[in-house]
C-alpha atoms as a PDB file:
ATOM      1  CA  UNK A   1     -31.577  14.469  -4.164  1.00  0.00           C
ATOM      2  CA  UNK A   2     -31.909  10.946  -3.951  1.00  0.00           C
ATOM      3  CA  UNK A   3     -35.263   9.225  -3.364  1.00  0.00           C
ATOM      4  CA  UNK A   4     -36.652   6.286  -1.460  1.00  0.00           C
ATOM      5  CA  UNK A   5     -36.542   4.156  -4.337  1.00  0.00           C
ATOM      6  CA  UNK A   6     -33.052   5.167  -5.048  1.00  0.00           C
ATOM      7  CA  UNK A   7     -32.023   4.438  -1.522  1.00  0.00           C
ATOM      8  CA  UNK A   8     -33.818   1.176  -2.163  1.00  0.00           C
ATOM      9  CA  UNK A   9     -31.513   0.463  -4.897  1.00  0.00           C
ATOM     10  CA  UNK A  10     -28.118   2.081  -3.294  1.00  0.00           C
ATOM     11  CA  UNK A  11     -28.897  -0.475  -0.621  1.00  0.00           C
ATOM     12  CA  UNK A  12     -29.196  -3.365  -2.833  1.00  0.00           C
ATOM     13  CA  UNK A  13     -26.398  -3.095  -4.954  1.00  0.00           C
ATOM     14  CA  UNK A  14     -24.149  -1.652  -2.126  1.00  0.00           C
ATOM     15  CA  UNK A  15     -25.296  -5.482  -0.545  1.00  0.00           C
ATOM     16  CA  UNK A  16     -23.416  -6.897  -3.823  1.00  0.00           C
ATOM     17  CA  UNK A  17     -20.315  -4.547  -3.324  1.00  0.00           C
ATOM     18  CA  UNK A  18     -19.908  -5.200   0.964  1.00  0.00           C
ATOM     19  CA  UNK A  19     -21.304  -8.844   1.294  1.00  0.00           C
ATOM     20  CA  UNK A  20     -21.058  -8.332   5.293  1.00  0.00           C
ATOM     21  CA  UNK A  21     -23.822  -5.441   5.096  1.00  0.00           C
ATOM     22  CA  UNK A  22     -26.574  -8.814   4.225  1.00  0.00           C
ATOM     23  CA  UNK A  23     -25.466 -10.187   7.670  1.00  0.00           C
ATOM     24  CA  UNK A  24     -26.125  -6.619   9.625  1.00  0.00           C
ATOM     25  CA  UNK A  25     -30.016  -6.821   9.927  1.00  0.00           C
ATOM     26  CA  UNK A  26     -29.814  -3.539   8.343  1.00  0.00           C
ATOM     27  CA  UNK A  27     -33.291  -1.725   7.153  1.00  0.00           C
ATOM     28  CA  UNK A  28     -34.224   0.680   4.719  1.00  0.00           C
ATOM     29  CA  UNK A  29     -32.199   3.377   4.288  1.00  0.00           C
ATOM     30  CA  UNK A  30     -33.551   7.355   4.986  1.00  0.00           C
ATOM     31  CA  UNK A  31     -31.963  10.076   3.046  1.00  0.00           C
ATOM     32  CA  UNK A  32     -33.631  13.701   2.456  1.00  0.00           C
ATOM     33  CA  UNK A  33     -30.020  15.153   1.537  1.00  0.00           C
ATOM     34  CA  UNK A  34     -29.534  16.556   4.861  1.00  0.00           C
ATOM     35  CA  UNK A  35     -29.507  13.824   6.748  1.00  0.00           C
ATOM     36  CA  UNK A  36     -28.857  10.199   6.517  1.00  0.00           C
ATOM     37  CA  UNK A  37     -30.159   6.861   8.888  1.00  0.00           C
ATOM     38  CA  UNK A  38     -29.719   3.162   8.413  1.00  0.00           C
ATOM     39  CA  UNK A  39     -31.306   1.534  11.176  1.00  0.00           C
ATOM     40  CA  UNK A  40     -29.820  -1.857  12.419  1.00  0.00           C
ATOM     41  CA  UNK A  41     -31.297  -4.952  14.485  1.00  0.00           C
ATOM     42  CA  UNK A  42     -29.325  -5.755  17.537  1.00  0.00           C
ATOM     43  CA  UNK A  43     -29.499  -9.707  16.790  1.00  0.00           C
ATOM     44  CA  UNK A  44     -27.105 -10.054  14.138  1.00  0.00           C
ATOM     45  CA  UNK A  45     -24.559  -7.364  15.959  1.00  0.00           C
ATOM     46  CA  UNK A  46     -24.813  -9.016  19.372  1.00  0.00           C
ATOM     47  CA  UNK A  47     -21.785  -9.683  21.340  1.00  0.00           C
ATOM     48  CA  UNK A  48     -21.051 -11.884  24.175  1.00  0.00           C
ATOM     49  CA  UNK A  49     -22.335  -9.501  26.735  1.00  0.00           C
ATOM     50  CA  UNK A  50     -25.619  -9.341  25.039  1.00  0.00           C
ATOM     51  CA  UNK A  51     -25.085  -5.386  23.405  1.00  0.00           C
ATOM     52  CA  UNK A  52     -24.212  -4.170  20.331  1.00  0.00           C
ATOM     53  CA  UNK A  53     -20.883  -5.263  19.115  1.00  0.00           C
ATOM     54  CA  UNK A  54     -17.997  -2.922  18.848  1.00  0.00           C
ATOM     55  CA  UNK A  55     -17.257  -3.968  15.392  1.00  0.00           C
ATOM     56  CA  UNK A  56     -20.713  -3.851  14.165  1.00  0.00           C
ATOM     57  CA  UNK A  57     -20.983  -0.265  15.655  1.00  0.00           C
ATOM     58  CA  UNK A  58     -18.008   0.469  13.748  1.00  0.00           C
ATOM     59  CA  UNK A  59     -18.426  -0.754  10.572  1.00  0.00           C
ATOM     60  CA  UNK A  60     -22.230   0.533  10.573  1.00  0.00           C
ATOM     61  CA  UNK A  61     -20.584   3.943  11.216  1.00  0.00           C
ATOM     62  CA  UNK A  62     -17.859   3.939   8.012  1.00  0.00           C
ATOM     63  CA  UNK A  63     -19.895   2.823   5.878  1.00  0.00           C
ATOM     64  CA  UNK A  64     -22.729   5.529   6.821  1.00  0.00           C
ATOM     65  CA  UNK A  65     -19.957   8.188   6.047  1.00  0.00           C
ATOM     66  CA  UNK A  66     -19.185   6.371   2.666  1.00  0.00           C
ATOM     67  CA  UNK A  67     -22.847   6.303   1.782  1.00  0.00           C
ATOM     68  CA  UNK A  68     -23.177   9.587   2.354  1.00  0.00           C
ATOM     69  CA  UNK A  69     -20.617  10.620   0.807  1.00  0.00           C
ATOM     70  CA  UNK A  70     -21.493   8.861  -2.505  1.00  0.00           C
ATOM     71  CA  UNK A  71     -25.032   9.998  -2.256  1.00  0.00           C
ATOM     72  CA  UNK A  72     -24.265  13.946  -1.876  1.00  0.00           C
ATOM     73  CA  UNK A  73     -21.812  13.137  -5.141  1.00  0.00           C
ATOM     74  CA  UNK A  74     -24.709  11.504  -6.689  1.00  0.00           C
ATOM     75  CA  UNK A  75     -26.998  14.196  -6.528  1.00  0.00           C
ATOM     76  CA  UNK A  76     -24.356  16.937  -8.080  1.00  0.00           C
ATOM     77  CA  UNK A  77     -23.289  14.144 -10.744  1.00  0.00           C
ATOM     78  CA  UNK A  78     -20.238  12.996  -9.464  1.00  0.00           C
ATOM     79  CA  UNK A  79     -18.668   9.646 -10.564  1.00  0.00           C
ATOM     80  CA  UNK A  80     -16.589   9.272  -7.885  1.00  0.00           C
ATOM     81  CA  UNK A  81     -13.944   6.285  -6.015  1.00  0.00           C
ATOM     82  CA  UNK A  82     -14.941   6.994  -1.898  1.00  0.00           C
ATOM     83  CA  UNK A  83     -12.839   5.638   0.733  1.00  0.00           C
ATOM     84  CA  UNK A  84     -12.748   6.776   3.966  1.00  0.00           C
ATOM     85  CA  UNK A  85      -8.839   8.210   5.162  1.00  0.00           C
ATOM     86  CA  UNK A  86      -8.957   8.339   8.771  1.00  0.00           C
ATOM     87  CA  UNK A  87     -11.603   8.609  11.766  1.00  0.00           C
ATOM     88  CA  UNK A  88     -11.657   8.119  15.631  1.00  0.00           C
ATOM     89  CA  UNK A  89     -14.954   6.917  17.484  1.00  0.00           C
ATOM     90  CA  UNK A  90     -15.914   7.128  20.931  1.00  0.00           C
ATOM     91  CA  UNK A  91     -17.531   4.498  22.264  1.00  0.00           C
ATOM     92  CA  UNK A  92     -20.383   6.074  24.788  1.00  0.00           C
ATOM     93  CA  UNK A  93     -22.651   3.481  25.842  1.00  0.00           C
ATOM     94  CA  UNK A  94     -23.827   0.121  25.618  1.00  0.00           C
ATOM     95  CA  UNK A  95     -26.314  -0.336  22.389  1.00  0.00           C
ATOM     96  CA  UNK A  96     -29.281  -3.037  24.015  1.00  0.00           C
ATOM     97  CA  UNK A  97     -31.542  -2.835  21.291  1.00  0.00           C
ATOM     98  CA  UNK A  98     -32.310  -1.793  17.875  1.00  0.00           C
ATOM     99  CA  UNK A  99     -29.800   1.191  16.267  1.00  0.00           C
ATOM    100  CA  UNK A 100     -29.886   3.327  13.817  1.00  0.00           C
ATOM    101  CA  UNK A 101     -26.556   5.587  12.504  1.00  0.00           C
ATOM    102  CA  UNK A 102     -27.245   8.862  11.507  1.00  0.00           C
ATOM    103  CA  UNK A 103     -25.122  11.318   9.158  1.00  0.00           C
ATOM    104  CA  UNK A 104     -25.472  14.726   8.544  1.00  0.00           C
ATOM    105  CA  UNK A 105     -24.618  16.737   5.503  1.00  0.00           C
ATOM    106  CA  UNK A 106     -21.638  19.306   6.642  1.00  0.00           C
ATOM    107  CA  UNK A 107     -23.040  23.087   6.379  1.00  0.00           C
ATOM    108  CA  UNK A 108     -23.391  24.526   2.892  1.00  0.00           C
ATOM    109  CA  UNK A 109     -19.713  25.770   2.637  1.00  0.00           C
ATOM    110  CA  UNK A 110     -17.855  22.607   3.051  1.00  0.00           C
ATOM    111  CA  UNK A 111     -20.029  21.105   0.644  1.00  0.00           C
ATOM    112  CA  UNK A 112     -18.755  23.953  -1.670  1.00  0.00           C
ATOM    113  CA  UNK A 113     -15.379  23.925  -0.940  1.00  0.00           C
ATOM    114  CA  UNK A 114     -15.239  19.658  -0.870  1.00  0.00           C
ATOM    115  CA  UNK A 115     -16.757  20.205  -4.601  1.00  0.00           C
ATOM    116  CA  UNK A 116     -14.834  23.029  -6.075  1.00  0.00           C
ATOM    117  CA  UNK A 117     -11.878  21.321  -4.979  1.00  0.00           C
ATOM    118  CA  UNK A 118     -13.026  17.964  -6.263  1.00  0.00           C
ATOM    119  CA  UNK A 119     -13.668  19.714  -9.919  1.00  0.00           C
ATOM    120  CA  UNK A 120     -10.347  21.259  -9.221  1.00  0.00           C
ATOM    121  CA  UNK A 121      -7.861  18.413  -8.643  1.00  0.00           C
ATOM    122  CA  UNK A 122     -10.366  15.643  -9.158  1.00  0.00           C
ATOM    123  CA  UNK A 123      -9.758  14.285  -5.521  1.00  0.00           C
ATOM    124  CA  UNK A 124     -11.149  16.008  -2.194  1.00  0.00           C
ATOM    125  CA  UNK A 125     -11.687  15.032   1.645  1.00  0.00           C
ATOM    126  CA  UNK A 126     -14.733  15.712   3.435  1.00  0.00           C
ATOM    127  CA  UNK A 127     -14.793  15.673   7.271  1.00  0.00           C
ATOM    128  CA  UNK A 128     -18.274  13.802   8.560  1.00  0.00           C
ATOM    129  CA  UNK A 129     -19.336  13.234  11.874  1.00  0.00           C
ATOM    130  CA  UNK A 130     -22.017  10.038  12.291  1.00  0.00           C
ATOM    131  CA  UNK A 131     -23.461   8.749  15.566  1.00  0.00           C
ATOM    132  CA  UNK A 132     -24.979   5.363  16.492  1.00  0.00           C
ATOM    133  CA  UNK A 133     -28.457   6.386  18.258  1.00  0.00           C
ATOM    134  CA  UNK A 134     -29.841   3.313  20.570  1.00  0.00           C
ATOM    135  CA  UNK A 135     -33.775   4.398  22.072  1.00  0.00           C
ATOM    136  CA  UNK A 136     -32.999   8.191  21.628  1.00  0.00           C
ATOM    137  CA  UNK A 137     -29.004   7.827  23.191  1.00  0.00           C
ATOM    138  CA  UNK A 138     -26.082   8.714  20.775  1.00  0.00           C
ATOM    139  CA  UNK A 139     -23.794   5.209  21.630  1.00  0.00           C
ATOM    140  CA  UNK A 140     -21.072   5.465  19.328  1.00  0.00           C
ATOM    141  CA  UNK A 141     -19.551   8.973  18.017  1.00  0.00           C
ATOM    142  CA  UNK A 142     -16.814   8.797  15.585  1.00  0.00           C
ATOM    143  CA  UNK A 143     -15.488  11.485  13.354  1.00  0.00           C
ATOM    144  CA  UNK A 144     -13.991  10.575   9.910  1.00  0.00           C
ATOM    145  CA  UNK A 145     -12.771  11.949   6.788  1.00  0.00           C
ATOM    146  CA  UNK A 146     -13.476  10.528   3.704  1.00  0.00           C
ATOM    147  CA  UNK A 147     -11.752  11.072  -0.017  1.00  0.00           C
ATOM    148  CA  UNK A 148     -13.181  11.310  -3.123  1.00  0.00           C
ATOM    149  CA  UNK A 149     -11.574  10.471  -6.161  1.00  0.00           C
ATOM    150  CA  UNK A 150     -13.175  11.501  -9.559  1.00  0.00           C
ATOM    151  CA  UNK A 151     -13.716   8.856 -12.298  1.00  0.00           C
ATOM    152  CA  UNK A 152     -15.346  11.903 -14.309  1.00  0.00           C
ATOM    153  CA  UNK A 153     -16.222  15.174 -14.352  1.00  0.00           C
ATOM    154  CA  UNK A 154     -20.439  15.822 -13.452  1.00  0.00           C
ATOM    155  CA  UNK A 155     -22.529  15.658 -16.683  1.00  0.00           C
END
Protein backbone atom coordinates (compact mmCIF):
# COMPACT_ATOMS: atom_id res chain seq x y z
CA UNK A 1 0.00 0.00 0.00
CA UNK A 2 1.09 3.27 -0.83
CA UNK A 3 1.95 5.89 1.82
CA UNK A 4 1.55 9.59 2.38
CA UNK A 5 4.87 10.29 1.22
CA UNK A 6 4.34 8.21 -1.80
CA UNK A 7 1.14 9.99 -2.57
CA UNK A 8 3.26 13.07 -2.05
CA UNK A 9 5.44 12.01 -4.77
CA UNK A 10 2.62 10.35 -7.22
CA UNK A 11 1.25 13.87 -7.01
CA UNK A 12 4.32 15.61 -7.96
CA UNK A 13 5.49 13.80 -10.74
CA UNK A 14 1.89 13.07 -12.03
CA UNK A 15 2.04 17.37 -12.03
CA UNK A 16 5.05 16.82 -14.65
CA UNK A 17 3.06 14.15 -16.72
CA UNK A 18 -0.71 16.33 -16.80
CA UNK A 19 0.56 20.03 -16.65
CA UNK A 20 -3.31 21.11 -16.23
CA UNK A 21 -3.46 19.20 -12.71
CA UNK A 22 -0.85 22.54 -11.35
CA UNK A 23 -3.78 24.83 -12.43
CA UNK A 24 -6.62 22.64 -10.40
CA UNK A 25 -5.90 23.95 -6.78
CA UNK A 26 -5.63 20.38 -6.08
CA UNK A 27 -4.34 19.20 -2.37
CA UNK A 28 -2.73 16.36 -1.00
CA UNK A 29 -3.74 13.29 -2.06
CA UNK A 30 -5.41 10.42 0.61
CA UNK A 31 -4.96 6.84 -0.22
CA UNK A 32 -5.26 3.85 2.47
CA UNK A 33 -5.79 1.27 -0.54
CA UNK A 34 -9.40 1.24 -0.13
CA UNK A 35 -10.19 4.38 -0.83
CA UNK A 36 -8.90 7.31 -2.66
CA UNK A 37 -9.60 11.53 -2.26
CA UNK A 38 -8.01 14.48 -3.95
CA UNK A 39 -9.58 17.43 -2.67
CA UNK A 40 -9.91 20.52 -5.03
CA UNK A 41 -10.38 24.45 -4.41
CA UNK A 42 -13.35 25.87 -6.16
CA UNK A 43 -11.27 29.09 -7.39
CA UNK A 44 -9.31 27.72 -10.07
CA UNK A 45 -12.50 25.42 -11.34
CA UNK A 46 -14.97 28.30 -11.23
CA UNK A 47 -17.26 28.89 -14.05
CA UNK A 48 -19.25 31.76 -15.12
CA UNK A 49 -22.09 31.02 -12.82
CA UNK A 50 -19.82 31.05 -9.90
CA UNK A 51 -19.82 26.78 -9.29
CA UNK A 52 -17.65 24.26 -10.08
CA UNK A 53 -16.96 23.88 -13.70
CA UNK A 54 -18.21 20.96 -15.67
CA UNK A 55 -14.88 20.32 -17.12
CA UNK A 56 -12.98 20.62 -14.00
CA UNK A 57 -15.50 18.13 -12.38
CA UNK A 58 -14.73 15.95 -15.15
CA UNK A 59 -11.32 15.87 -15.55
CA UNK A 60 -10.86 15.72 -11.56
CA UNK A 61 -13.00 12.55 -11.90
CA UNK A 62 -10.73 10.57 -14.84
CA UNK A 63 -7.93 11.23 -13.56
CA UNK A 64 -9.04 9.96 -9.90
CA UNK A 65 -9.90 6.59 -11.71
CA UNK A 66 -6.39 6.64 -13.45
CA UNK A 67 -4.69 7.30 -10.15
CA UNK A 68 -6.26 4.72 -8.68
CA UNK A 69 -5.81 2.53 -10.93
CA UNK A 70 -1.99 2.99 -11.09
CA UNK A 71 -1.77 3.00 -7.37
CA UNK A 72 -3.64 -0.52 -6.74
CA UNK A 73 -0.98 -1.74 -9.70
CA UNK A 74 1.67 -0.18 -7.71
CA UNK A 75 1.15 -1.89 -4.66
CA UNK A 76 1.00 -5.60 -6.42
CA UNK A 77 4.12 -4.48 -8.66
CA UNK A 78 2.62 -3.75 -11.74
CA UNK A 79 4.39 -1.65 -14.45
CA UNK A 80 1.59 -0.79 -16.20
CA UNK A 81 0.28 1.90 -19.43
CA UNK A 82 -3.47 3.18 -17.77
CA UNK A 83 -5.90 4.87 -19.86
CA UNK A 84 -9.25 5.14 -19.18
CA UNK A 85 -11.76 3.34 -22.22
CA UNK A 86 -15.05 4.70 -21.63
CA UNK A 87 -17.24 6.34 -18.70
CA UNK A 88 -20.57 8.33 -18.34
CA UNK A 89 -21.06 10.98 -15.43
CA UNK A 90 -24.03 12.42 -14.04
CA UNK A 91 -23.96 15.68 -13.24
CA UNK A 92 -26.11 16.04 -9.74
CA UNK A 93 -25.64 19.33 -8.35
CA UNK A 94 -24.01 22.50 -8.38
CA UNK A 95 -20.33 22.25 -6.60
CA UNK A 96 -20.17 26.05 -4.51
CA UNK A 97 -17.23 25.37 -2.66
CA UNK A 98 -14.30 23.29 -2.01
CA UNK A 99 -14.45 19.37 -3.57
CA UNK A 100 -12.94 16.54 -3.08
CA UNK A 101 -13.31 13.16 -5.61
CA UNK A 102 -13.36 10.06 -4.01
CA UNK A 103 -12.57 6.42 -5.47
CA UNK A 104 -13.09 3.26 -4.09
CA UNK A 105 -11.22 0.06 -4.59
CA UNK A 106 -13.84 -2.52 -6.40
CA UNK A 107 -14.56 -5.59 -3.87
CA UNK A 108 -11.80 -8.15 -3.49
CA UNK A 109 -12.87 -10.30 -6.55
CA UNK A 110 -12.61 -7.83 -9.28
CA UNK A 111 -9.39 -6.91 -8.04
CA UNK A 112 -8.57 -10.67 -8.57
CA UNK A 113 -10.02 -11.22 -11.65
CA UNK A 114 -8.66 -7.48 -13.18
CA UNK A 115 -5.10 -9.05 -12.03
CA UNK A 116 -5.18 -12.62 -13.08
CA UNK A 117 -6.30 -11.45 -16.28
CA UNK A 118 -3.71 -8.71 -16.47
CA UNK A 119 -0.83 -11.54 -15.73
CA UNK A 120 -2.79 -13.48 -18.24
CA UNK A 121 -2.93 -11.39 -21.44
CA UNK A 122 -0.92 -8.51 -20.07
CA UNK A 123 -3.90 -6.02 -20.65
CA UNK A 124 -7.18 -5.85 -18.38
CA UNK A 125 -10.21 -3.32 -17.73
CA UNK A 126 -11.35 -2.42 -14.44
CA UNK A 127 -14.81 -0.84 -13.93
CA UNK A 128 -14.51 2.22 -11.13
CA UNK A 129 -17.07 4.32 -9.92
CA UNK A 130 -15.72 7.99 -8.42
CA UNK A 131 -17.91 10.80 -7.09
CA UNK A 132 -17.23 14.54 -6.68
CA UNK A 133 -18.36 15.25 -2.87
CA UNK A 134 -19.08 19.23 -2.31
CA UNK A 135 -19.88 19.89 1.91
CA UNK A 136 -20.96 16.18 2.38
CA UNK A 137 -23.21 16.09 -1.29
CA UNK A 138 -22.01 13.59 -4.02
CA UNK A 139 -22.13 16.42 -7.22
CA UNK A 140 -20.78 14.57 -9.96
CA UNK A 141 -21.15 10.57 -10.38
CA UNK A 142 -19.53 9.05 -13.30
CA UNK A 143 -18.74 5.45 -13.92
CA UNK A 144 -15.65 4.49 -16.04
CA UNK A 145 -13.57 1.72 -17.11
CA UNK A 146 -10.12 1.92 -17.29
CA UNK A 147 -7.33 -0.49 -19.18
CA UNK A 148 -4.25 -1.56 -18.14
CA UNK A 149 -1.58 -2.45 -20.29
CA UNK A 150 1.53 -4.30 -18.86
CA UNK A 151 5.06 -2.93 -19.56
CA UNK A 152 6.23 -5.99 -17.27
CA UNK A 153 5.36 -8.66 -15.38
CA UNK A 154 5.33 -7.78 -11.10
CA UNK A 155 8.82 -8.38 -9.59
Amino acid sequence: MATQQDTEQFLIWLKTQIPLLNHMGLGALAYDGKVLTIPAALEPNINDKGTGFGGSLATLATISGWCLTTLLLRDHDYDCDVMIRDCNMSYLAPVKAAFASQVVVPEQPSIDQFLQRLSEKGRARLALTIQIICEGETTLEMQGNYVAIARSAPQ
